[in-house]
N, C-alpha and C. Protein backbone atom coordinates (compact mmCIF):
# COMPACT_ATOMS: atom_id res chain seq x y z
N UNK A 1 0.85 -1.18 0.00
CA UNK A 1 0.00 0.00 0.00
C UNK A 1 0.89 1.24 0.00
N UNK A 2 0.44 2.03 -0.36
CA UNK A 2 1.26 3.68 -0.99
C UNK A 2 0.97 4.45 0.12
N UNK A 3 1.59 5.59 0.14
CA UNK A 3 1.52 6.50 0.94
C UNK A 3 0.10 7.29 -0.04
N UNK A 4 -0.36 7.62 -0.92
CA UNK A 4 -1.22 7.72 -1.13
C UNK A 4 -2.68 7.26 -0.73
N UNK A 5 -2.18 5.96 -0.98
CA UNK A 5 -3.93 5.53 -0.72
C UNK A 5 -3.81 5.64 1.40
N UNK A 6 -2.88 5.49 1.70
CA UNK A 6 -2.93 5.88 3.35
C UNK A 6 -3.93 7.63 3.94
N UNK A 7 -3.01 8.32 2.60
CA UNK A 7 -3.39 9.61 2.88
C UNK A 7 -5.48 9.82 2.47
N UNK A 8 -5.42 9.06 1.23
CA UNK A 8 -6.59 9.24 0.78
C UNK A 8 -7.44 8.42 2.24
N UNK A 9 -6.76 7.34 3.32
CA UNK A 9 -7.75 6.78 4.00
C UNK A 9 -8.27 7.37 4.81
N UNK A 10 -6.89 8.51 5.40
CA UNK A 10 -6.95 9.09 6.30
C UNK A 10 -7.92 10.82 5.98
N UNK A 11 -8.15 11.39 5.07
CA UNK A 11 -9.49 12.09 4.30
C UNK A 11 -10.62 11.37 4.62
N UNK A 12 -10.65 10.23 3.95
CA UNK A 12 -12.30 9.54 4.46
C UNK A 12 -12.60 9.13 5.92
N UNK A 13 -11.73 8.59 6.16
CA UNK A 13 -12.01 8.54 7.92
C UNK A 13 -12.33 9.87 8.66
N UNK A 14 -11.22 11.02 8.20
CA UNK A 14 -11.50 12.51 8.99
C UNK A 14 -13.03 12.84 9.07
N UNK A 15 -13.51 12.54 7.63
CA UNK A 15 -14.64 13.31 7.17
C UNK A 15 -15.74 12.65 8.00
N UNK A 16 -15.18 11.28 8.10
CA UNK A 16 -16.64 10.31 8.44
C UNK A 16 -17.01 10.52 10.17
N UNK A 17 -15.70 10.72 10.47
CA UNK A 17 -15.78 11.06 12.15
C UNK A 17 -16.23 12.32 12.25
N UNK A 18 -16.31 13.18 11.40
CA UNK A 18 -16.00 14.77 11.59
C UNK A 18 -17.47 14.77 11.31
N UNK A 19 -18.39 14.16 10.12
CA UNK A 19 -19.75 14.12 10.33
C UNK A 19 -20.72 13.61 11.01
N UNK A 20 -19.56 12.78 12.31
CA UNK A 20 -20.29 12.11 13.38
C UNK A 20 -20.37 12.92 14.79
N UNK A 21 -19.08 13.45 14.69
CA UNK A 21 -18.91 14.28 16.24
C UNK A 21 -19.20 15.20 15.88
N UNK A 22 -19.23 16.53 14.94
CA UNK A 22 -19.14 18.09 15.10
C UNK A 22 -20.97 18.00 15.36
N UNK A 23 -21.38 19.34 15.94
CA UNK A 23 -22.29 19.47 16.30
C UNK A 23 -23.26 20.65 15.70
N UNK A 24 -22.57 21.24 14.88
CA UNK A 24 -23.31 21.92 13.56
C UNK A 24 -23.52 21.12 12.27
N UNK A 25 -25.28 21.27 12.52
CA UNK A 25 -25.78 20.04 10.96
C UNK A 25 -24.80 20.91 9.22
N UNK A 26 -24.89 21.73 9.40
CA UNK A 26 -24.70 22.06 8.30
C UNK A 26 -22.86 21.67 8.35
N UNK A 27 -22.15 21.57 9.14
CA UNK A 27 -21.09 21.30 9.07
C UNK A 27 -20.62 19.81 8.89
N UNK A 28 -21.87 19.10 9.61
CA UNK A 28 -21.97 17.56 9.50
C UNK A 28 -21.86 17.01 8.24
N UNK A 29 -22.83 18.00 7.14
CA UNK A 29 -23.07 17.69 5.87
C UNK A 29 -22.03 17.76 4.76
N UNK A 30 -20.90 18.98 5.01
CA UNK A 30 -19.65 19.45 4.76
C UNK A 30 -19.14 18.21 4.20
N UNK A 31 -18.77 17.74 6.43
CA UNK A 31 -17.78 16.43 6.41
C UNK A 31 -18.17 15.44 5.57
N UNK A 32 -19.73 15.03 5.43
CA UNK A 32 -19.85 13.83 4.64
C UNK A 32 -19.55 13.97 3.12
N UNK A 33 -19.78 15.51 2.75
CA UNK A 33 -19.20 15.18 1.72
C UNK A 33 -17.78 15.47 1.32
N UNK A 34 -16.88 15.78 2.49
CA UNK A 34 -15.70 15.12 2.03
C UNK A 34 -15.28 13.47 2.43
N UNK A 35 -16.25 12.71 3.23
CA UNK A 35 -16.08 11.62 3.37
C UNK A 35 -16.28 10.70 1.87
N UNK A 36 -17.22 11.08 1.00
CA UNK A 36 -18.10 10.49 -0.31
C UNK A 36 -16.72 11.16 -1.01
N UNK A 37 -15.89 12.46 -1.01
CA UNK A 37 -15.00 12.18 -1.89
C UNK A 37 -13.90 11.50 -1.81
N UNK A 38 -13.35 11.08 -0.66
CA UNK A 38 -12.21 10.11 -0.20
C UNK A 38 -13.06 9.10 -0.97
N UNK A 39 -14.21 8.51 -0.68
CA UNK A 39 -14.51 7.25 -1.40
C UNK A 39 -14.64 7.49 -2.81
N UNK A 40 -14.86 8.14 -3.59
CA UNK A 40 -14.23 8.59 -4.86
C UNK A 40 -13.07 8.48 -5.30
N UNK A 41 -11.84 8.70 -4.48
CA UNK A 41 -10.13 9.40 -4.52
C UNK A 41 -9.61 7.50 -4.45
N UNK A 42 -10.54 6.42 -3.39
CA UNK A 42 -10.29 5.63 -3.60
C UNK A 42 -10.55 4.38 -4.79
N UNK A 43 -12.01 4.76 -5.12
CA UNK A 43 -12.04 3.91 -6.73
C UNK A 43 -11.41 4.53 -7.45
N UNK A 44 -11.22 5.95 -7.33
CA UNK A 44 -10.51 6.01 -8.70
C UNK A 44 -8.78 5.39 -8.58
N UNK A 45 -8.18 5.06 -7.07
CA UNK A 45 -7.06 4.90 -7.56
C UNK A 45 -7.05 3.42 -7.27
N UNK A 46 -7.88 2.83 -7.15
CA UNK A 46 -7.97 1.54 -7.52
C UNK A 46 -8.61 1.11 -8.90
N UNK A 47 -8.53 2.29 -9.89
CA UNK A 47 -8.91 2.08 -11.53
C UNK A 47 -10.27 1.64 -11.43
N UNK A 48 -11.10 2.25 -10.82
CA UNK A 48 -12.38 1.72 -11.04
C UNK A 48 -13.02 3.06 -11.69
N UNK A 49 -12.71 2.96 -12.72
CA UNK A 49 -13.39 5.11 -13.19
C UNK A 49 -14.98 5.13 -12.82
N UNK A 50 -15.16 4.06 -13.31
CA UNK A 50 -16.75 4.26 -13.51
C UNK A 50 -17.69 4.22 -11.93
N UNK A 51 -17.10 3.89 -11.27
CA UNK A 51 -17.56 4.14 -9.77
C UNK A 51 -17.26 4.73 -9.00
N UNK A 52 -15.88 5.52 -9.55
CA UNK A 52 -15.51 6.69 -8.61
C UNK A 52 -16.52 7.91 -9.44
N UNK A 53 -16.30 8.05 -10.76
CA UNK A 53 -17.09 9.23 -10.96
C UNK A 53 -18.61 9.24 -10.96
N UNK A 54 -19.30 7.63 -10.77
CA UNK A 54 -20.72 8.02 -10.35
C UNK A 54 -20.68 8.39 -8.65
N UNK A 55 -19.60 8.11 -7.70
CA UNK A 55 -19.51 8.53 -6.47
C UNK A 55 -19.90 9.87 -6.83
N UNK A 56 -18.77 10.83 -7.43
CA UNK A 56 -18.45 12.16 -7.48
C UNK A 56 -19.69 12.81 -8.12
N UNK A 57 -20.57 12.28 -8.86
CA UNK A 57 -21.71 12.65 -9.33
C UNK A 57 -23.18 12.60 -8.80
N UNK A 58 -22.65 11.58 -8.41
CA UNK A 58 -24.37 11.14 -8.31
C UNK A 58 -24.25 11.64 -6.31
N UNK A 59 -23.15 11.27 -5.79
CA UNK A 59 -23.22 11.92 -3.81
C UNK A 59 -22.61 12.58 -3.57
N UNK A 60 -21.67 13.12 -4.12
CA UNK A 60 -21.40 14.66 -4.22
C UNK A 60 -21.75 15.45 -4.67
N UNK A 61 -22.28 15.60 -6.15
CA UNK A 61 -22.88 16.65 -6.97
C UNK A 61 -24.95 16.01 -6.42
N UNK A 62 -25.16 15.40 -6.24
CA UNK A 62 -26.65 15.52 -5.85
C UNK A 62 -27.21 15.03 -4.13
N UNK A 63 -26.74 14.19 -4.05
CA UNK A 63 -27.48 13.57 -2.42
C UNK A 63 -26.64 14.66 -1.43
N UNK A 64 -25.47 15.10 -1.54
CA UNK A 64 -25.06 15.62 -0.29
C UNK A 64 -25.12 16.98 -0.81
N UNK A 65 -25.30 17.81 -1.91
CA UNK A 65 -26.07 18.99 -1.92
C UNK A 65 -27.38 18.75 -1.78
N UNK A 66 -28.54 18.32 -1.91
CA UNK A 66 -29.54 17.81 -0.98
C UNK A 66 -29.74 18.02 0.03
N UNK A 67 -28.44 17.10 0.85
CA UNK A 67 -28.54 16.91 1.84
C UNK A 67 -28.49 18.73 2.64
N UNK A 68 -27.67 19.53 2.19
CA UNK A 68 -27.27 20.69 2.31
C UNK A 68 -28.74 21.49 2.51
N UNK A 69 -29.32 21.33 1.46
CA UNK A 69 -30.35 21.91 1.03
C UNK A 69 -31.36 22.36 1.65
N UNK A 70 -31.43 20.90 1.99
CA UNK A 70 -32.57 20.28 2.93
C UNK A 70 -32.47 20.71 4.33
N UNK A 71 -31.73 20.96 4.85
CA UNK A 71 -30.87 21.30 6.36
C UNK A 71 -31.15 22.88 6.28
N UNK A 72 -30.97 23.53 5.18
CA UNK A 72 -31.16 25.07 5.16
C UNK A 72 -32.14 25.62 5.17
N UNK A 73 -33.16 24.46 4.61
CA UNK A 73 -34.48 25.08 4.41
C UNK A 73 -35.66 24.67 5.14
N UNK A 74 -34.98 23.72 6.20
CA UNK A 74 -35.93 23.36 7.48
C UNK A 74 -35.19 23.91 8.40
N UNK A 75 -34.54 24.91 8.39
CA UNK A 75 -34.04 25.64 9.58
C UNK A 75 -33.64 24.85 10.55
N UNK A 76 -32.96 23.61 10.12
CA UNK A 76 -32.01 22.27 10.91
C UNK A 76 -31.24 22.96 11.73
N UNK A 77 -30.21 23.78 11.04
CA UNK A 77 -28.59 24.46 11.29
C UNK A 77 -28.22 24.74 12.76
N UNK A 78 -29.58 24.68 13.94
CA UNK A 78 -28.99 25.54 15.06
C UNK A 78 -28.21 24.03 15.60
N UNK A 79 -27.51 24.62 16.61
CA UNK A 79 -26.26 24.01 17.03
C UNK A 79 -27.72 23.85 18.96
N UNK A 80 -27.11 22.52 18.69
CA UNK A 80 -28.19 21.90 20.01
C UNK A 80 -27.55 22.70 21.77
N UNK A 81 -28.70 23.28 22.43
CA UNK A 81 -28.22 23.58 23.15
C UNK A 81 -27.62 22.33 24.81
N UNK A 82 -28.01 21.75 24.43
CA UNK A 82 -28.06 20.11 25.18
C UNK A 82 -26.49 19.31 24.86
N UNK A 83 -26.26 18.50 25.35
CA UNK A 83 -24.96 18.00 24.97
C UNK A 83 -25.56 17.15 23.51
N UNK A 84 -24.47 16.82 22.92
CA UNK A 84 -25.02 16.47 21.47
C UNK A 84 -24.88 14.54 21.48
N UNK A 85 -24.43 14.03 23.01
CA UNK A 85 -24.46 12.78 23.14
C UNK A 85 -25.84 12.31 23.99
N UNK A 86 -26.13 11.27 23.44
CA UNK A 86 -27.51 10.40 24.01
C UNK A 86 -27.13 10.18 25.43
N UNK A 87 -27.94 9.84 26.88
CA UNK A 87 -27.63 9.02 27.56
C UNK A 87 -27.51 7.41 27.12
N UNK A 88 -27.40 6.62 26.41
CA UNK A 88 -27.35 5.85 26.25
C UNK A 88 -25.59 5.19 24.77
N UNK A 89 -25.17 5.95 25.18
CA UNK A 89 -24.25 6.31 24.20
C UNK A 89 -23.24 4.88 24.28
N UNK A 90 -23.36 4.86 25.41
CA UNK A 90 -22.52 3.18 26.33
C UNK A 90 -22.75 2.00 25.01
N UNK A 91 -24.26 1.81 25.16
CA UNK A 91 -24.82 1.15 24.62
C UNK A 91 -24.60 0.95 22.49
N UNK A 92 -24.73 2.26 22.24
CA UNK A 92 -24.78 2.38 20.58
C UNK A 92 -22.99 2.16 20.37
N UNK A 93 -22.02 2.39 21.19
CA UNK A 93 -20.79 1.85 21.08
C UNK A 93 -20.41 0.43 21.37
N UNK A 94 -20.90 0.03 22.41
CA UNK A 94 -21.29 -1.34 22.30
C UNK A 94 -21.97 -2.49 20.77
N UNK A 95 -22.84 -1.89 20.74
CA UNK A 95 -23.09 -2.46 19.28
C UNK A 95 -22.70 -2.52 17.92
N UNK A 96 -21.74 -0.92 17.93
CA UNK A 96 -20.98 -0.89 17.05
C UNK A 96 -19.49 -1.73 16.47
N UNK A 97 -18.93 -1.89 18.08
CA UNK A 97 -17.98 -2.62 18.39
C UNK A 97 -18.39 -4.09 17.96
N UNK A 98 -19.88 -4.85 18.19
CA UNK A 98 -20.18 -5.94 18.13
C UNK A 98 -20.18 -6.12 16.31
N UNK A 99 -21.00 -4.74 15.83
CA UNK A 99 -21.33 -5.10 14.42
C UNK A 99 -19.71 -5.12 13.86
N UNK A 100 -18.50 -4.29 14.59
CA UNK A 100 -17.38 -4.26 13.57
C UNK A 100 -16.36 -5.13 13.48
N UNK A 101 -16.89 -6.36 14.68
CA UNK A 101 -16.33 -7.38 15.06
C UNK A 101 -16.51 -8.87 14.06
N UNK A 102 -17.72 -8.48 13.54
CA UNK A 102 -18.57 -9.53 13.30
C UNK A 102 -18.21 -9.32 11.70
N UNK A 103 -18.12 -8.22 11.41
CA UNK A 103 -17.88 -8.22 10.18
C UNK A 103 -15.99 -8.22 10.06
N UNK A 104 -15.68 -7.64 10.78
CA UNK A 104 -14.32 -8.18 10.61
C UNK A 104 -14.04 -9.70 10.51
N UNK A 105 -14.35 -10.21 11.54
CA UNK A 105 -14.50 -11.91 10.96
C UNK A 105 -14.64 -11.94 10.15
N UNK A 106 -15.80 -11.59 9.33
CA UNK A 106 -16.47 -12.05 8.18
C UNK A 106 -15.56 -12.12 6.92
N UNK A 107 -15.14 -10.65 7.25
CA UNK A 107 -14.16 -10.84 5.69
C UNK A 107 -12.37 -11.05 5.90
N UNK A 108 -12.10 -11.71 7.12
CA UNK A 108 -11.13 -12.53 7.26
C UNK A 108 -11.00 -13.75 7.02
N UNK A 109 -12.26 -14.52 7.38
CA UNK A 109 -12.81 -15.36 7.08
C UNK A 109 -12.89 -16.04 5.53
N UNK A 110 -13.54 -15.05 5.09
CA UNK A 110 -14.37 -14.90 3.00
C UNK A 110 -12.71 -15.08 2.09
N UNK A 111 -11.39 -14.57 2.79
CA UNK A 111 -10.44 -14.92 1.98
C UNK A 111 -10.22 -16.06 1.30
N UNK A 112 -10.28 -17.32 2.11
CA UNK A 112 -10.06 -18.71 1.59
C UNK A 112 -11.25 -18.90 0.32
N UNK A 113 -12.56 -18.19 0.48
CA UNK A 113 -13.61 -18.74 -0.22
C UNK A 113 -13.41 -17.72 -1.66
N UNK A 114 -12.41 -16.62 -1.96
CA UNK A 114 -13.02 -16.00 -3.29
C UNK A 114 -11.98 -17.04 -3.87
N UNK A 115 -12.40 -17.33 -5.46
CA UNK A 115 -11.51 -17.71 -6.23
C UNK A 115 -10.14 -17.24 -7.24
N UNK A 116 -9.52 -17.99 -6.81
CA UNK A 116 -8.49 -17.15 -7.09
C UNK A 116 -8.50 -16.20 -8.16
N UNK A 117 -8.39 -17.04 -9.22
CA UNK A 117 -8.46 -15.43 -10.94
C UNK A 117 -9.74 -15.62 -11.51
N UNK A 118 -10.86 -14.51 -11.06
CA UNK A 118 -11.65 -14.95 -11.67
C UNK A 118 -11.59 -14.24 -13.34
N UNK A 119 -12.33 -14.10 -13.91
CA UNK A 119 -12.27 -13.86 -15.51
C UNK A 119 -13.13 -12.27 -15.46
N UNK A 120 -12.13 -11.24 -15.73
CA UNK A 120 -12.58 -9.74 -15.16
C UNK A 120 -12.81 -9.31 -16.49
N UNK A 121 -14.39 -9.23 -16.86
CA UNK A 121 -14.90 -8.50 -17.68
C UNK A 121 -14.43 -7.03 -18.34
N UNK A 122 -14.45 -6.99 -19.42
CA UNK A 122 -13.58 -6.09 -20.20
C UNK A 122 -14.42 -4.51 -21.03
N UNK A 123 -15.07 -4.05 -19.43
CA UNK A 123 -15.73 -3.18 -20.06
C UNK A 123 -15.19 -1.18 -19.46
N UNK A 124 -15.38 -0.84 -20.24
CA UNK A 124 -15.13 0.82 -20.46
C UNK A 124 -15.94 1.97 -19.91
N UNK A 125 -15.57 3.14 -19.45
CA UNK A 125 -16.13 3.66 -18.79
C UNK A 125 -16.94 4.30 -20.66
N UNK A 126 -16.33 4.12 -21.63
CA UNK A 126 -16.62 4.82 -22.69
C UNK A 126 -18.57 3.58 -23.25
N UNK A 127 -17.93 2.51 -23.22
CA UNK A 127 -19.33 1.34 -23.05
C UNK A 127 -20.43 1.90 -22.41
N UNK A 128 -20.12 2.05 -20.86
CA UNK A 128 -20.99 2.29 -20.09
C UNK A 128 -21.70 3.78 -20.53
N UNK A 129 -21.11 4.31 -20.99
CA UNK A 129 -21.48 5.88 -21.02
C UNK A 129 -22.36 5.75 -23.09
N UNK A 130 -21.63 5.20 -23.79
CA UNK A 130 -22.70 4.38 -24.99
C UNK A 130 -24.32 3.40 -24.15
N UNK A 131 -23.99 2.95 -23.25
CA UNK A 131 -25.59 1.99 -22.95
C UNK A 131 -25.96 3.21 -22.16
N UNK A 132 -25.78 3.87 -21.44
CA UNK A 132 -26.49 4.73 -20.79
C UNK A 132 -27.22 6.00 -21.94
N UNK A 133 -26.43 6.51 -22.71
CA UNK A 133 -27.65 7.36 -23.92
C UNK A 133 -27.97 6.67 -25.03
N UNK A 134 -27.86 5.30 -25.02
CA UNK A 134 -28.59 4.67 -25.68
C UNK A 134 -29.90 3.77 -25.38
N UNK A 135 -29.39 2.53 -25.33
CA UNK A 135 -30.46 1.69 -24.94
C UNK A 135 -31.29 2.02 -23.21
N UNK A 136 -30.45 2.62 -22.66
CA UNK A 136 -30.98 3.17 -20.95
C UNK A 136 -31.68 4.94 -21.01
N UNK A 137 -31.45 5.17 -22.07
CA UNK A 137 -31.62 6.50 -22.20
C UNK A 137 -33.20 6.85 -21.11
N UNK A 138 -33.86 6.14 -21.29
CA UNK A 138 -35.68 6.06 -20.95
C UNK A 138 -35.40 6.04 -19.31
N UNK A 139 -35.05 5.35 -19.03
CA UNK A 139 -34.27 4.94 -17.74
C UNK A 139 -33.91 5.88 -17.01
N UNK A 140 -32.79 6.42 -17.36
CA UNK A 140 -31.72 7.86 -16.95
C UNK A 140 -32.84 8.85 -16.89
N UNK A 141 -33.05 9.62 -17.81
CA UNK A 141 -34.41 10.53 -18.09
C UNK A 141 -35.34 10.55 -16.46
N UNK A 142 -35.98 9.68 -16.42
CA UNK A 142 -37.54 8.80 -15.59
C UNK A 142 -36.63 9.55 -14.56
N UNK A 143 -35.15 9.01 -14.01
CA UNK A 143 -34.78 9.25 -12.83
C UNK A 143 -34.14 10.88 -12.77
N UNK A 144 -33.96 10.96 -13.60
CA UNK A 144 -33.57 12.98 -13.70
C UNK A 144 -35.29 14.00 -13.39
N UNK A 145 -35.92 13.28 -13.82
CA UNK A 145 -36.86 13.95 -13.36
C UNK A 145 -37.58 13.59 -12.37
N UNK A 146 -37.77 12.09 -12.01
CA UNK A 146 -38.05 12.15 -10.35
C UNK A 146 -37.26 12.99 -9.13
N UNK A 147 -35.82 13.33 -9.39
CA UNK A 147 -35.37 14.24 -8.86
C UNK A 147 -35.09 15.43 -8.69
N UNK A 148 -35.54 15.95 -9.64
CA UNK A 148 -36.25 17.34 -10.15
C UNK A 148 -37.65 17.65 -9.48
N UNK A 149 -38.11 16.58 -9.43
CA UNK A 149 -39.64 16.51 -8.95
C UNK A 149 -39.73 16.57 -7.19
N UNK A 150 -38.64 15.29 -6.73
CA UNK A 150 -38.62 15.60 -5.78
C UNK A 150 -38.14 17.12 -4.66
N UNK A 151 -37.12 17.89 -5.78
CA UNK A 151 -36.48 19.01 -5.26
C UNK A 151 -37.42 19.96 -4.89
N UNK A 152 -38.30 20.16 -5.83
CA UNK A 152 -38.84 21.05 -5.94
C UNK A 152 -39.97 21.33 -5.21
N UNK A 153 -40.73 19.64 -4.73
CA UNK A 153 -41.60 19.82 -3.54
C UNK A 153 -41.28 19.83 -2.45
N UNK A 154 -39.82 19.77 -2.27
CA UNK A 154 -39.38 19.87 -1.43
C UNK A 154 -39.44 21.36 -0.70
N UNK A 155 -38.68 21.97 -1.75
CA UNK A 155 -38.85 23.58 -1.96
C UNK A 155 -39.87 24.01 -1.59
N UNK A 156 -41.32 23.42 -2.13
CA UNK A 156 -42.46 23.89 -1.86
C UNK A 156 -42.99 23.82 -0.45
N UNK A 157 -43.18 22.83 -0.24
CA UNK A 157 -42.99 22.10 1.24
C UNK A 157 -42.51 23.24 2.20
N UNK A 158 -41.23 23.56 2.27
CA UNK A 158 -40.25 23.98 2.96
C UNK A 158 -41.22 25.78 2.99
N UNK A 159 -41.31 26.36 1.99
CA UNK A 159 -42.06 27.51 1.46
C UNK A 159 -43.22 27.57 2.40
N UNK A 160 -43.95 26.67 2.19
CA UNK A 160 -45.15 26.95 2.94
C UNK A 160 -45.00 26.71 4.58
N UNK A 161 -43.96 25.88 5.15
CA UNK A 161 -43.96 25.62 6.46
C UNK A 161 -43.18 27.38 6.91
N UNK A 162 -42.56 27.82 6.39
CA UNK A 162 -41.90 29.07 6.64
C UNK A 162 -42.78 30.43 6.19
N UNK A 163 -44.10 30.13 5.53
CA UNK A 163 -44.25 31.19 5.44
C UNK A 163 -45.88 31.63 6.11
N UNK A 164 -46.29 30.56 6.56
CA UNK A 164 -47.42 29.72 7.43
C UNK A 164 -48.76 30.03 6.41
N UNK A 165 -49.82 30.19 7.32
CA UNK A 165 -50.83 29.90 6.35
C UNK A 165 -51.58 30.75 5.72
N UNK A 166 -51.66 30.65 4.60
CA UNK A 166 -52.49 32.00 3.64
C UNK A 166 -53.62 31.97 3.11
């Protein structure tokens, strides 16, 4: 492993902790999306183009501006005057520890079972981007405008709770 991909781990981890502990939502939202670009920084340098740049597109350029969005326009942003930990905090670390245990096994475990070379399909980020305005075109579309659709009632939504009743 490179001093690169260390550095890129150490970006996604910052971000992921940094959108767990800080206690301003709108700052929470920040971190995650520098957490979604470390996971970007890592397909791409594990040559996976086509899944780092739907990362960079599709949860950086839409779900975590969203997410932004959404936080601004329900007047989320104030910073809690209460401590920002549960009484029960013992407990949700406890389980976390159990779930990261369990899956650590798991894929210590799963080594013996993948096969060794399997036969790695020989496709292009240039392919994928031909089936998508072609034969998926109907597809892509349907979902650009369900999210258009959704934004906007969102917007509306948000409009009328802020501006009360008329």
């Amino acid at each position: 492993m490179t001093v690169v991909f260390y550095l890129i781990a150490a970006i996604t981890v910052a971000g992921g902790l940094a959108a767990v502990l800080l206690k301003n939502l709108v700052h929470c939202a920040l971190a995650v999306t520098i957490a979604f670009g470390g996971i970007a920084l890592l397909f791409l340098s594990l040559d996976a183009q086509f899944a780092g740049f739907v990362q960079i597109l599709v949860y950086i350029g839409a779900v975590a501006i969203l997410i932004v969005f959404a936080i601004l326009l329900t007047r989320g942003s104030d910073v809690p005057k209460d401590g920002v930990f549960s009484p029960t905090w013992l407990t949700g670390v406890a389980i976390a520890s159990a779930v990261f245990a369990v899956m650590g096994w798991a894929v210590i475990n799963s080594v013996n079972a993948i096969p060794q070379l399997a036969a790695v399909p020989h496709v292009t980020v240039h392919d994928i981007g031909v089936a998508l305005v072609g034969s998926y075109v109907l597809p892509l579309e349907i979902v650009a405008l369900l999210l258009t659709a959704a934004t906007v009632g969102a917007v509306i939504v948000a409009m009328h709770e802020k501006g009360g009743a008329e």
